[in-house]
C-alpha atoms as a PDB file:
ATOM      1  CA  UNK A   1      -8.070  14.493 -20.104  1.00  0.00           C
ATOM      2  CA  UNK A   2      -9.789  11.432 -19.162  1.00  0.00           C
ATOM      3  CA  UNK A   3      -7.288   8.108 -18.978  1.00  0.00           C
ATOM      4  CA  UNK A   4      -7.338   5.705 -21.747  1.00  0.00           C
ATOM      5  CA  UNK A   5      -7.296   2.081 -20.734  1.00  0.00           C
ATOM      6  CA  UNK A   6      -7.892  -1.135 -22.371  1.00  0.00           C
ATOM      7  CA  UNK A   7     -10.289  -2.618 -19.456  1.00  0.00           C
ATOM      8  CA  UNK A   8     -13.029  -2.392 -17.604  1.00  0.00           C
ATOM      9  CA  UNK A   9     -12.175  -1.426 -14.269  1.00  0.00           C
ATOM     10  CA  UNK A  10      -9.988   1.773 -13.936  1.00  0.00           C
ATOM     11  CA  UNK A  11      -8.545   3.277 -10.924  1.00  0.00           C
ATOM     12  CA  UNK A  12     -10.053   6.429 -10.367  1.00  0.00           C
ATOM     13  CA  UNK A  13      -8.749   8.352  -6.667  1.00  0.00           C
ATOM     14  CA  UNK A  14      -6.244  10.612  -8.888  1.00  0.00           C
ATOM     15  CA  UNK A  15      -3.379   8.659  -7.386  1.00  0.00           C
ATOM     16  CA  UNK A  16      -1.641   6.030  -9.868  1.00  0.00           C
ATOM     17  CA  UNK A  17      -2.545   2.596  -9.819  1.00  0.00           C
ATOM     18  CA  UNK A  18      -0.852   0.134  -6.775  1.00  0.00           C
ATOM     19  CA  UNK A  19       0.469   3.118  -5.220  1.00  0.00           C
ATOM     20  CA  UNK A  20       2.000   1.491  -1.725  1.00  0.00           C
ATOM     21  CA  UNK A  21       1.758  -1.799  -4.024  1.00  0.00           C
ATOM     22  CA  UNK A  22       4.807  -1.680  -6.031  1.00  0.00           C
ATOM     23  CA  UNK A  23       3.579  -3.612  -9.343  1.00  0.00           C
ATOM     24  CA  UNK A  24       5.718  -7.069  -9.203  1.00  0.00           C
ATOM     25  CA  UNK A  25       7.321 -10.248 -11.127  1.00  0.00           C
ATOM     26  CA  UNK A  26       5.413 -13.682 -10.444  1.00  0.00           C
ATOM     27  CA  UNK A  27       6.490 -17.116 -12.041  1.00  0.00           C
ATOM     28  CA  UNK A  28       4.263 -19.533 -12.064  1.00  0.00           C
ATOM     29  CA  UNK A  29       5.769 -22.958 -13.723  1.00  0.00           C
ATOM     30  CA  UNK A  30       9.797 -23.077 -13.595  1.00  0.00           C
ATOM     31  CA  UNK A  31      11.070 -25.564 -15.358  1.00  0.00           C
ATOM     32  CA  UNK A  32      12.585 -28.576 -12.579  1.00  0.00           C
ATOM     33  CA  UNK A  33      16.024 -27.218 -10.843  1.00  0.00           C
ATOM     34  CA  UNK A  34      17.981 -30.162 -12.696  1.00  0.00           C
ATOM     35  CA  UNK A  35      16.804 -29.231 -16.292  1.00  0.00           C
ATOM     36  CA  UNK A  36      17.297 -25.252 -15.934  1.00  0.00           C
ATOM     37  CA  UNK A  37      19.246 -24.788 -13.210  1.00  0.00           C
ATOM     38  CA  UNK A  38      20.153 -21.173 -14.137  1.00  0.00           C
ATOM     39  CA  UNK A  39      17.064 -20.327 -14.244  1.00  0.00           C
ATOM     40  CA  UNK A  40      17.006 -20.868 -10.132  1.00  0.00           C
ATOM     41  CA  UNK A  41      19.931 -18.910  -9.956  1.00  0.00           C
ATOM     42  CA  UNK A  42      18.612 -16.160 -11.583  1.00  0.00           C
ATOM     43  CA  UNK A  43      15.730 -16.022  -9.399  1.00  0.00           C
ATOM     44  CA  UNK A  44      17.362 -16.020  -5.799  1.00  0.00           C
ATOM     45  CA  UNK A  45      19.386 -13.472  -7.484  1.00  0.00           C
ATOM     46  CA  UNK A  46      16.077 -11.163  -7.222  1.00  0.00           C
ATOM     47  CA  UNK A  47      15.552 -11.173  -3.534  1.00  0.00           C
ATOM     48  CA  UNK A  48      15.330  -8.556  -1.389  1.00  0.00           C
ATOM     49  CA  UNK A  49      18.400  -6.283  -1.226  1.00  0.00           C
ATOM     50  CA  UNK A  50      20.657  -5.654   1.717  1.00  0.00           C
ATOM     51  CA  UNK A  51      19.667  -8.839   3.624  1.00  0.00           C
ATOM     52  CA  UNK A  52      16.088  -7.648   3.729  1.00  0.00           C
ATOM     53  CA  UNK A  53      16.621  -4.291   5.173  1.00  0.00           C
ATOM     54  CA  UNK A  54      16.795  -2.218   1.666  1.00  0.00           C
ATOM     55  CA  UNK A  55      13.828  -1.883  -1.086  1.00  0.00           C
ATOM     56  CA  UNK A  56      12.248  -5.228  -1.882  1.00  0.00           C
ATOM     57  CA  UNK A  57      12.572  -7.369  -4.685  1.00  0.00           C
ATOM     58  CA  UNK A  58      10.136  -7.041  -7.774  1.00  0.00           C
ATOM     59  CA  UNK A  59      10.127 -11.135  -7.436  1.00  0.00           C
ATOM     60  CA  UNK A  60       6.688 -11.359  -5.596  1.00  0.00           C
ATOM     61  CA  UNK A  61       6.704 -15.010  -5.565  1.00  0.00           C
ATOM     62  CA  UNK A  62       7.911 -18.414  -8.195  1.00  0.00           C
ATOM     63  CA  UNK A  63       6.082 -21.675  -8.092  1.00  0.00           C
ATOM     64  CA  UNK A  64       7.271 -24.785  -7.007  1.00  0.00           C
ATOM     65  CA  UNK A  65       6.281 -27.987  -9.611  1.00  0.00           C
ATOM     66  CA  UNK A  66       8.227 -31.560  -8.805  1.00  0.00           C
ATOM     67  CA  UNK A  67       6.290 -33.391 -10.031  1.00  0.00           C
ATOM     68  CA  UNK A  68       2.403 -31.594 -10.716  1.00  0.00           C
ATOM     69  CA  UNK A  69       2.813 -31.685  -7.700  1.00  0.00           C
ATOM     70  CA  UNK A  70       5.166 -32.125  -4.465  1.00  0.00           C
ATOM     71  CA  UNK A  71       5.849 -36.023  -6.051  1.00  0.00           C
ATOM     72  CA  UNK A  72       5.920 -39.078  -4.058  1.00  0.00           C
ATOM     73  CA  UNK A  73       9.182 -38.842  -2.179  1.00  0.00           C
ATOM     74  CA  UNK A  74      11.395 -35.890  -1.673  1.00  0.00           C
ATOM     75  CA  UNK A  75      13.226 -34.709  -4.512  1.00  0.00           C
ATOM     76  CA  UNK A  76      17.170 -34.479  -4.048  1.00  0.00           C
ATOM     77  CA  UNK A  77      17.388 -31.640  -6.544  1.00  0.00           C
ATOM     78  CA  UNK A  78      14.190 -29.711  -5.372  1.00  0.00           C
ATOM     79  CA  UNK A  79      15.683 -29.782  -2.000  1.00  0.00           C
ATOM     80  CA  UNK A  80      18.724 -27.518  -2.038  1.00  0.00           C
ATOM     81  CA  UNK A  81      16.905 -25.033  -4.856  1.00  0.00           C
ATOM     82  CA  UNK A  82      14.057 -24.514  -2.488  1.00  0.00           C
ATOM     83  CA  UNK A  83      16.707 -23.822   0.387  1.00  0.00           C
ATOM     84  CA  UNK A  84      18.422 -20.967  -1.894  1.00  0.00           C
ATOM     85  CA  UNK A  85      14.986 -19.517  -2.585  1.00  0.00           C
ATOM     86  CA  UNK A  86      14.148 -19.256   0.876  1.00  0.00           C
ATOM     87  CA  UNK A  87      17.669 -18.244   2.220  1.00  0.00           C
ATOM     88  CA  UNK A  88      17.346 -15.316  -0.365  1.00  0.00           C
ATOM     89  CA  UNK A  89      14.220 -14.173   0.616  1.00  0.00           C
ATOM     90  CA  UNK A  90      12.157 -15.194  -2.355  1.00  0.00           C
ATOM     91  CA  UNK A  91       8.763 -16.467  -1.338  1.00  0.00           C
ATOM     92  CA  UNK A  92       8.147 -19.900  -2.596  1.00  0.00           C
ATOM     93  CA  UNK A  93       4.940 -21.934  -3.478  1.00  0.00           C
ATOM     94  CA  UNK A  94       4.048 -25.081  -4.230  1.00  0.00           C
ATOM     95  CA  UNK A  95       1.896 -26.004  -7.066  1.00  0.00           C
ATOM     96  CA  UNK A  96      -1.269 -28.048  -6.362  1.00  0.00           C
ATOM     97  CA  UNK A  97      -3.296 -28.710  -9.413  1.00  0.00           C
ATOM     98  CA  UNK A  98      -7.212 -28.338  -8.912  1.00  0.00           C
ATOM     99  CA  UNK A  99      -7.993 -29.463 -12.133  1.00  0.00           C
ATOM    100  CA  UNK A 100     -10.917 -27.325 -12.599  1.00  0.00           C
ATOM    101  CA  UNK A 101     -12.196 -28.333  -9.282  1.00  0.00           C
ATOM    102  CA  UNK A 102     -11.731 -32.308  -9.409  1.00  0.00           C
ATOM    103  CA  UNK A 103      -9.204 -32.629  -6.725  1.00  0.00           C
ATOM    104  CA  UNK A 104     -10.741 -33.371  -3.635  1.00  0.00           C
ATOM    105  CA  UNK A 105      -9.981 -31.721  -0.361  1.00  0.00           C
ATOM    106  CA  UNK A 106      -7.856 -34.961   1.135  1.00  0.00           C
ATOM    107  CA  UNK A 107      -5.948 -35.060  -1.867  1.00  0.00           C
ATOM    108  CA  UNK A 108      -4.967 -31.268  -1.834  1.00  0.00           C
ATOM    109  CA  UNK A 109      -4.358 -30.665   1.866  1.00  0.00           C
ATOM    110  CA  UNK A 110      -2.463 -33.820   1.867  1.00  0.00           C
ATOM    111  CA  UNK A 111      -0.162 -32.847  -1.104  1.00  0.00           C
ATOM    112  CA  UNK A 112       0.023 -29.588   0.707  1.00  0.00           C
ATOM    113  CA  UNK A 113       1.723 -31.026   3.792  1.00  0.00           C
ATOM    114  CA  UNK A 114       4.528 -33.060   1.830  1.00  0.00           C
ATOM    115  CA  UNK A 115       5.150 -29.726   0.423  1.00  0.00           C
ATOM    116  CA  UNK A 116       5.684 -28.450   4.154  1.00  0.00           C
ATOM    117  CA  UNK A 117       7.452 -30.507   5.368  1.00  0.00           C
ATOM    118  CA  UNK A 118       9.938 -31.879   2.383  1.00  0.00           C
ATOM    119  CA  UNK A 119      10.385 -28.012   0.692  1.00  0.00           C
ATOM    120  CA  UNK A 120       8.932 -25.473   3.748  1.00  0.00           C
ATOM    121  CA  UNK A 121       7.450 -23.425   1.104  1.00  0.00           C
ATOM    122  CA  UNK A 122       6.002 -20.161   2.065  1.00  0.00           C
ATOM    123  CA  UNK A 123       2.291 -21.022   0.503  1.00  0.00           C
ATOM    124  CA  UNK A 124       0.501 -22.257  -2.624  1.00  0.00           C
ATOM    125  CA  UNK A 125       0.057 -21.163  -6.295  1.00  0.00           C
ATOM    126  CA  UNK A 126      -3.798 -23.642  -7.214  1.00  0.00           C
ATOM    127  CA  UNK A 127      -3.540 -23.928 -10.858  1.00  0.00           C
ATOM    128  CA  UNK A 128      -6.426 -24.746 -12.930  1.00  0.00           C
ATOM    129  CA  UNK A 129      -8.459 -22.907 -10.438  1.00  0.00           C
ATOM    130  CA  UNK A 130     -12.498 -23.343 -11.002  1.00  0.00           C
ATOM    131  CA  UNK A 131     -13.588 -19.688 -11.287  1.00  0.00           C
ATOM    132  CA  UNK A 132     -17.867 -20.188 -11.543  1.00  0.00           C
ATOM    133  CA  UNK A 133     -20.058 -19.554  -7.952  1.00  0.00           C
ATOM    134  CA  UNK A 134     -20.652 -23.169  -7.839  1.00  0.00           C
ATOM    135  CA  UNK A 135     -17.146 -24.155  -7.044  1.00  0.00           C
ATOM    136  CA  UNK A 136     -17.087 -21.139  -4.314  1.00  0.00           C
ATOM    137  CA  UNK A 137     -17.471 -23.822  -1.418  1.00  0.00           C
ATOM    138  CA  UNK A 138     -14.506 -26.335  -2.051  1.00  0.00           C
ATOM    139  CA  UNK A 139     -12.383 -23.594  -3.240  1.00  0.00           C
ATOM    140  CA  UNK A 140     -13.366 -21.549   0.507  1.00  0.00           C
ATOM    141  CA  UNK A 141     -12.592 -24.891   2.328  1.00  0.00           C
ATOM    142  CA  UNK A 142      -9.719 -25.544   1.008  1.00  0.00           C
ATOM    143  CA  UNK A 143      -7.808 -21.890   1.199  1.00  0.00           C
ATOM    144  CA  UNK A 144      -9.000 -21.631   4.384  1.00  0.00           C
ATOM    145  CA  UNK A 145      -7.014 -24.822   5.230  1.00  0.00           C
ATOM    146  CA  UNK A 146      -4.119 -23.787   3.512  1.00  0.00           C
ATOM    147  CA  UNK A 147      -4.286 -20.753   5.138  1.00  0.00           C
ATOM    148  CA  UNK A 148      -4.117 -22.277   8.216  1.00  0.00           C
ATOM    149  CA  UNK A 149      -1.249 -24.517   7.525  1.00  0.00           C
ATOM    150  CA  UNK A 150       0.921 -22.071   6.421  1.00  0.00           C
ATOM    151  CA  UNK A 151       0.036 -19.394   9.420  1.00  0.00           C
ATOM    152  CA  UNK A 152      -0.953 -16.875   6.678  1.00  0.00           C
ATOM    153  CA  UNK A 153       1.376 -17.682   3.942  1.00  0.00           C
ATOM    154  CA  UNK A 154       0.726 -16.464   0.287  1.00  0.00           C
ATOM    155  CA  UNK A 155      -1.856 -18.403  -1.347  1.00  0.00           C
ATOM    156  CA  UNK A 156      -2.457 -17.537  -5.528  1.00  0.00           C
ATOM    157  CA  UNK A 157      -5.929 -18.987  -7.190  1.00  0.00           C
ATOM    158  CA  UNK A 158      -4.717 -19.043 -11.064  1.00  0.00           C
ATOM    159  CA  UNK A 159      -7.884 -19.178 -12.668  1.00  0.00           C
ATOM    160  CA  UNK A 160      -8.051 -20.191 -16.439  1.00  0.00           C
ATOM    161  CA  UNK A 161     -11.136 -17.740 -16.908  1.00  0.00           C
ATOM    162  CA  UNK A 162     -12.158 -14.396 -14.979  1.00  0.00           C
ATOM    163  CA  UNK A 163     -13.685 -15.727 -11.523  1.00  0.00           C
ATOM    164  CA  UNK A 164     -16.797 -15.001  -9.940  1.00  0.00           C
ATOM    165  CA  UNK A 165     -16.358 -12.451  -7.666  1.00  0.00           C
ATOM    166  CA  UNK A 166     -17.537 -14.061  -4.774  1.00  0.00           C
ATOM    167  CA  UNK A 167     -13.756 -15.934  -5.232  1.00  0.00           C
ATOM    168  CA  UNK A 168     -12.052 -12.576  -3.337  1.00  0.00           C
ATOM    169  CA  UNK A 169     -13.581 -13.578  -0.098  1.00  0.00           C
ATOM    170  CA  UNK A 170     -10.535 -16.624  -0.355  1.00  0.00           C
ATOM    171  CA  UNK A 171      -7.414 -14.989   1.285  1.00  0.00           C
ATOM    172  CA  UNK A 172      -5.791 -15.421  -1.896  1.00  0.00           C
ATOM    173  CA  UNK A 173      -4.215 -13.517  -4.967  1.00  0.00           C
ATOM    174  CA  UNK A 174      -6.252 -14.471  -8.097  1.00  0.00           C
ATOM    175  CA  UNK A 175      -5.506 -14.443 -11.685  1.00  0.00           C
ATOM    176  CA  UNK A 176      -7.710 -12.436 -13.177  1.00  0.00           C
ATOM    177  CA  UNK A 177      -6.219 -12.859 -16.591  1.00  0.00           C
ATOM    178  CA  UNK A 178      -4.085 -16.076 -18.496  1.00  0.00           C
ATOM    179  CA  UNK A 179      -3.480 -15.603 -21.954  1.00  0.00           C
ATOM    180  CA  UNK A 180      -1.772 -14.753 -24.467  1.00  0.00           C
ATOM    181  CA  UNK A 181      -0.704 -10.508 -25.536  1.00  0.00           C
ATOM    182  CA  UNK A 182      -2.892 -10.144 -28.340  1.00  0.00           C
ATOM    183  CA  UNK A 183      -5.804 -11.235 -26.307  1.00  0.00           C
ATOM    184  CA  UNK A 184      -4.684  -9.063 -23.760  1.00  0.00           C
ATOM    185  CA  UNK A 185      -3.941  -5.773 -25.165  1.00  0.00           C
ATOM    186  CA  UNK A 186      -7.705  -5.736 -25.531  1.00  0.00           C
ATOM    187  CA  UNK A 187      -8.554  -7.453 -22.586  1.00  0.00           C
ATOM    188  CA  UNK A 188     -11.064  -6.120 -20.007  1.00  0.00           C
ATOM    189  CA  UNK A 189     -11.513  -6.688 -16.297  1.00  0.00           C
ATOM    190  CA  UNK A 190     -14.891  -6.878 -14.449  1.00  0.00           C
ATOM    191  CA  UNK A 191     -15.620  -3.496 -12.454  1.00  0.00           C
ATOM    192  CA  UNK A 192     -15.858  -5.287  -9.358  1.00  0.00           C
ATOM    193  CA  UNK A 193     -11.815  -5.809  -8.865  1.00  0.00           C
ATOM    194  CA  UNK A 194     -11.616  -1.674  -8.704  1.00  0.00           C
ATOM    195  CA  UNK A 195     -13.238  -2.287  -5.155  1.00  0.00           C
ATOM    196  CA  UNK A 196     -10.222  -4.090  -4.146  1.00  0.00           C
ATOM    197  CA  UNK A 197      -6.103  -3.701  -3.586  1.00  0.00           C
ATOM    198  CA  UNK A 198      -3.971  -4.094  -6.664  1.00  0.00           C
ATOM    199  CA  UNK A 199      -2.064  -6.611  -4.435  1.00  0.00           C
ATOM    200  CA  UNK A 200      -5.079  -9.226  -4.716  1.00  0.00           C
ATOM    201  CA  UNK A 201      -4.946  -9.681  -8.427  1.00  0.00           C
ATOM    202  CA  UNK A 202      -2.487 -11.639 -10.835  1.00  0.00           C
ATOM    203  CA  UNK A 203      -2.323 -11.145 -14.715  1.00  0.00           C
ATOM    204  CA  UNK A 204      -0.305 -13.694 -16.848  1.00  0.00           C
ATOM    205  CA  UNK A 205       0.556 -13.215 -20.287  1.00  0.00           C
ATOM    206  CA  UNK A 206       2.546 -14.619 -22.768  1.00  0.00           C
ATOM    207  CA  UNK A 207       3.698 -14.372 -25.937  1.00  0.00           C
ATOM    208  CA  UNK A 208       4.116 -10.756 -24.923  1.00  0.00           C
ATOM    209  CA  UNK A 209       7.178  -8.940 -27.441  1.00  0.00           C
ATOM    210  CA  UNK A 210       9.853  -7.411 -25.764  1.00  0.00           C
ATOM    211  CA  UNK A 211       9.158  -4.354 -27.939  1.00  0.00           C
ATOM    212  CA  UNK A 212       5.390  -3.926 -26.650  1.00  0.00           C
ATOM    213  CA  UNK A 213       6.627  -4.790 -22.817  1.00  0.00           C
ATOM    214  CA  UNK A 214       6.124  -0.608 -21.561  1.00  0.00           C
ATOM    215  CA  UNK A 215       2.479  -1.251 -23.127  1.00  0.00           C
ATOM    216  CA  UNK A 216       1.727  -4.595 -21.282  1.00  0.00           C
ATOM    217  CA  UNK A 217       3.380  -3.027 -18.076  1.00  0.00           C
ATOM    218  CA  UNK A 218       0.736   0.166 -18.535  1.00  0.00           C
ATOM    219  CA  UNK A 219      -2.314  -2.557 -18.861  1.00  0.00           C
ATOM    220  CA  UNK A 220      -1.410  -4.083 -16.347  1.00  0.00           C
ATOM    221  CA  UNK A 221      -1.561  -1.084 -13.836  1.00  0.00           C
ATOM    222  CA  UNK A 222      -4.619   0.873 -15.282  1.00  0.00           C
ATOM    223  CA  UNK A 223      -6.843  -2.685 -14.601  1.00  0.00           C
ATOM    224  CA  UNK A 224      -5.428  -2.725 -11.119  1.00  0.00           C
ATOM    225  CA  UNK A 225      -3.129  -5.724 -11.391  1.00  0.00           C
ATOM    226  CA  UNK A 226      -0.602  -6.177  -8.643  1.00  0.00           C
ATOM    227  CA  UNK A 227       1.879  -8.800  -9.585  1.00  0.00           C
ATOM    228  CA  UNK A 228       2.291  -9.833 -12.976  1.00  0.00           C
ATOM    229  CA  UNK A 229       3.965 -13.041 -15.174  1.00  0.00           C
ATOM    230  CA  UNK A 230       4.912 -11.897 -18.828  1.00  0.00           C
ATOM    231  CA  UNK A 231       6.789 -13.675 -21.028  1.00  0.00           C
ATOM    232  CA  UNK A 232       8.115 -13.565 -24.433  1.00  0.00           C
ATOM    233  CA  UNK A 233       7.322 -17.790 -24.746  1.00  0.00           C
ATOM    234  CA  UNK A 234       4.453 -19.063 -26.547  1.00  0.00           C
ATOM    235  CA  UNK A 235       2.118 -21.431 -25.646  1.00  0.00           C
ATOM    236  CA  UNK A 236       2.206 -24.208 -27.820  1.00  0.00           C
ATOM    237  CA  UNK A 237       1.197 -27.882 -27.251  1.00  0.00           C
ATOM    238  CA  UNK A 238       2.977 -30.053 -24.996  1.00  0.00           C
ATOM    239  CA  UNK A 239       4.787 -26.570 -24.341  1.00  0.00           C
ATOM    240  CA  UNK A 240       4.270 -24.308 -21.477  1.00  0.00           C
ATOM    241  CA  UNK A 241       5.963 -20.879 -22.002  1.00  0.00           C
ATOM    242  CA  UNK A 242       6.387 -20.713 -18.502  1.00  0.00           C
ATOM    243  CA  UNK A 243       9.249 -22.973 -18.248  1.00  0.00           C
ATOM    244  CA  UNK A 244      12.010 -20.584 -18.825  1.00  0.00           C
ATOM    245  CA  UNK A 245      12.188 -17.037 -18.021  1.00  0.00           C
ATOM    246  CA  UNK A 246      11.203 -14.608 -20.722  1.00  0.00           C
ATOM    247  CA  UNK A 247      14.140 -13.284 -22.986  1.00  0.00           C
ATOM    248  CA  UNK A 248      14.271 -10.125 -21.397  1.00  0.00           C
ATOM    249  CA  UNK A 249      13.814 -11.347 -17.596  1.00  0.00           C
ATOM    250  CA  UNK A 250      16.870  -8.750 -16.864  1.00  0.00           C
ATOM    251  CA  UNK A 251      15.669  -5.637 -17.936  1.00  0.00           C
ATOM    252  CA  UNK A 252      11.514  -6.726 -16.446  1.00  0.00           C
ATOM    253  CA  UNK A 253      13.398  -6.993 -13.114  1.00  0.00           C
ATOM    254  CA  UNK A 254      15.591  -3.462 -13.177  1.00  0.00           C
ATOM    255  CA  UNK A 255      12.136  -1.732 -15.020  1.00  0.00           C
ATOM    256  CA  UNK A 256       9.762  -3.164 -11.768  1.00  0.00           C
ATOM    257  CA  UNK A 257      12.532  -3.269  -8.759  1.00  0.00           C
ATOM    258  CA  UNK A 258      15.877  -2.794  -6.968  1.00  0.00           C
ATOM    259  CA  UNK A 259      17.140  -6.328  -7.997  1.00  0.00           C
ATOM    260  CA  UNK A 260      19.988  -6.979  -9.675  1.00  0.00           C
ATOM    261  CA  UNK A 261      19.608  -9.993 -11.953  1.00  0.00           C
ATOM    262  CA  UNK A 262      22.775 -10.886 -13.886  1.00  0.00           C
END
């Protein structure tokens, strides 16, 4: 019997989806370390297990916001969050906003570097990506560069929209998906991302029920996702849902990994 999915673009070899690509947690907006500082502890408490020598974590990465950005000075708070982070093994990026495309190469390398050298983050999460073919130039520029200045660190395009395909030539994870569960139940994914590694696409949902979280997981691995951001928050304005972890971060991280968060 022929697999039922809810998109597009459906693995096919007879093997399940991400196999060698163990489907993973990302969070993409954590509230600052001084206004949910459990929050931080919860997520070095997902790193790797046994110092790095047992099964990973399911934490494939959290995002790093100061200020929008890395701010204008360093951040005495930011400072010793990012330094439990990276002595747990939890790879950290810093958020640079693109704003659609706006933000000029000088402005984002140069944000890129305070984040170096104030936070030593491990790469870059570009929110409010541009995803049309027009924008393919900047956006190849400037992940190239970042590329570069991290010496091959983990780089995330979060899109707002699917992107033109010509966007997986950027070493970089994209989002394929942002939105909310009942758009994404139904969602499909272009046929082009079955070409590619589960590990090169992000899906980030919220508003996502605790009680439909086995469906949203099975979504998420029949269109080839390979890290994904759900949460039970809903977007609202002047709210982003991804400023706390979901309600049922716990049981996420024991259904997707090793890690013990608690």
């Amino acid at each position: 019997m022929p697999p039922v999915t809810t998109g597009g673009a459906v693995r096919t070899d007879g093997a399940a989806p991400g196999v060698g690509e163990r489907l993973g947690l990302g969070v993409p907006d954590c509230a600052h370390p001084l206004l949910a500082p459990r929050e931080w502890a919860a997520l070095a408490r997902t790193g790797p297990v046994g110092d790095g020598c047992g099964p990973p974590s399911p934490l494939h990465w959290t995002v790093l916001n100061v200020a929008g950005g890395p701010g204008a000075r360093p951040d005495p708070y930011c400072a010793p969050a990012a330094t439990a982070l990276r002595g747990a093994g939890v790879t950290l990026l810093g958020r640079l906003d693109m704003r659609d495309g706006v933000r000029t190469f000088g402005e984002l390398v140069g944000e890129a570097r305070r984040y170096l050298d104030w936070y030593r983050v491990d790469g870059f999460y570009l929110a409010n990506c541009p995803s049309g073919p027009g924008s393919l130039p900047h956006a190849h520029r400037v992940t190239a560069t970042l590329h570069a200045l991290t010496g091959g660190g983990q780089l995330v395009l979060a899109h707002t929209r699917h992107p033109h395909p010509g966007f997986a030539e950027c070493p970089a994870q994209l989002v394929t998906f942002a939105g909310s569960w009942a758009d994404y139940r139904w969602s499909q994914v272009e046929p082009w991302t079955a070409d590619l590694p589960a590990g090169r696409f992000c899906h980030q949902v919220h508003a996502l029920p605790r009680t439909h979280l086995e469906e949203a997981l099975r979504v998420a691995r029949w269109q080839g996702a390979g890290t994904v951001c759900f949460t039970d928050r809903r977007e609202s304005p002047g709210q982003d849902p991804w400023e706390t972890l979901p309600g049922y971060w716990d049981e996420i991280v024991s259904r997707l990994g090793p890690g013990v968060s608690e």
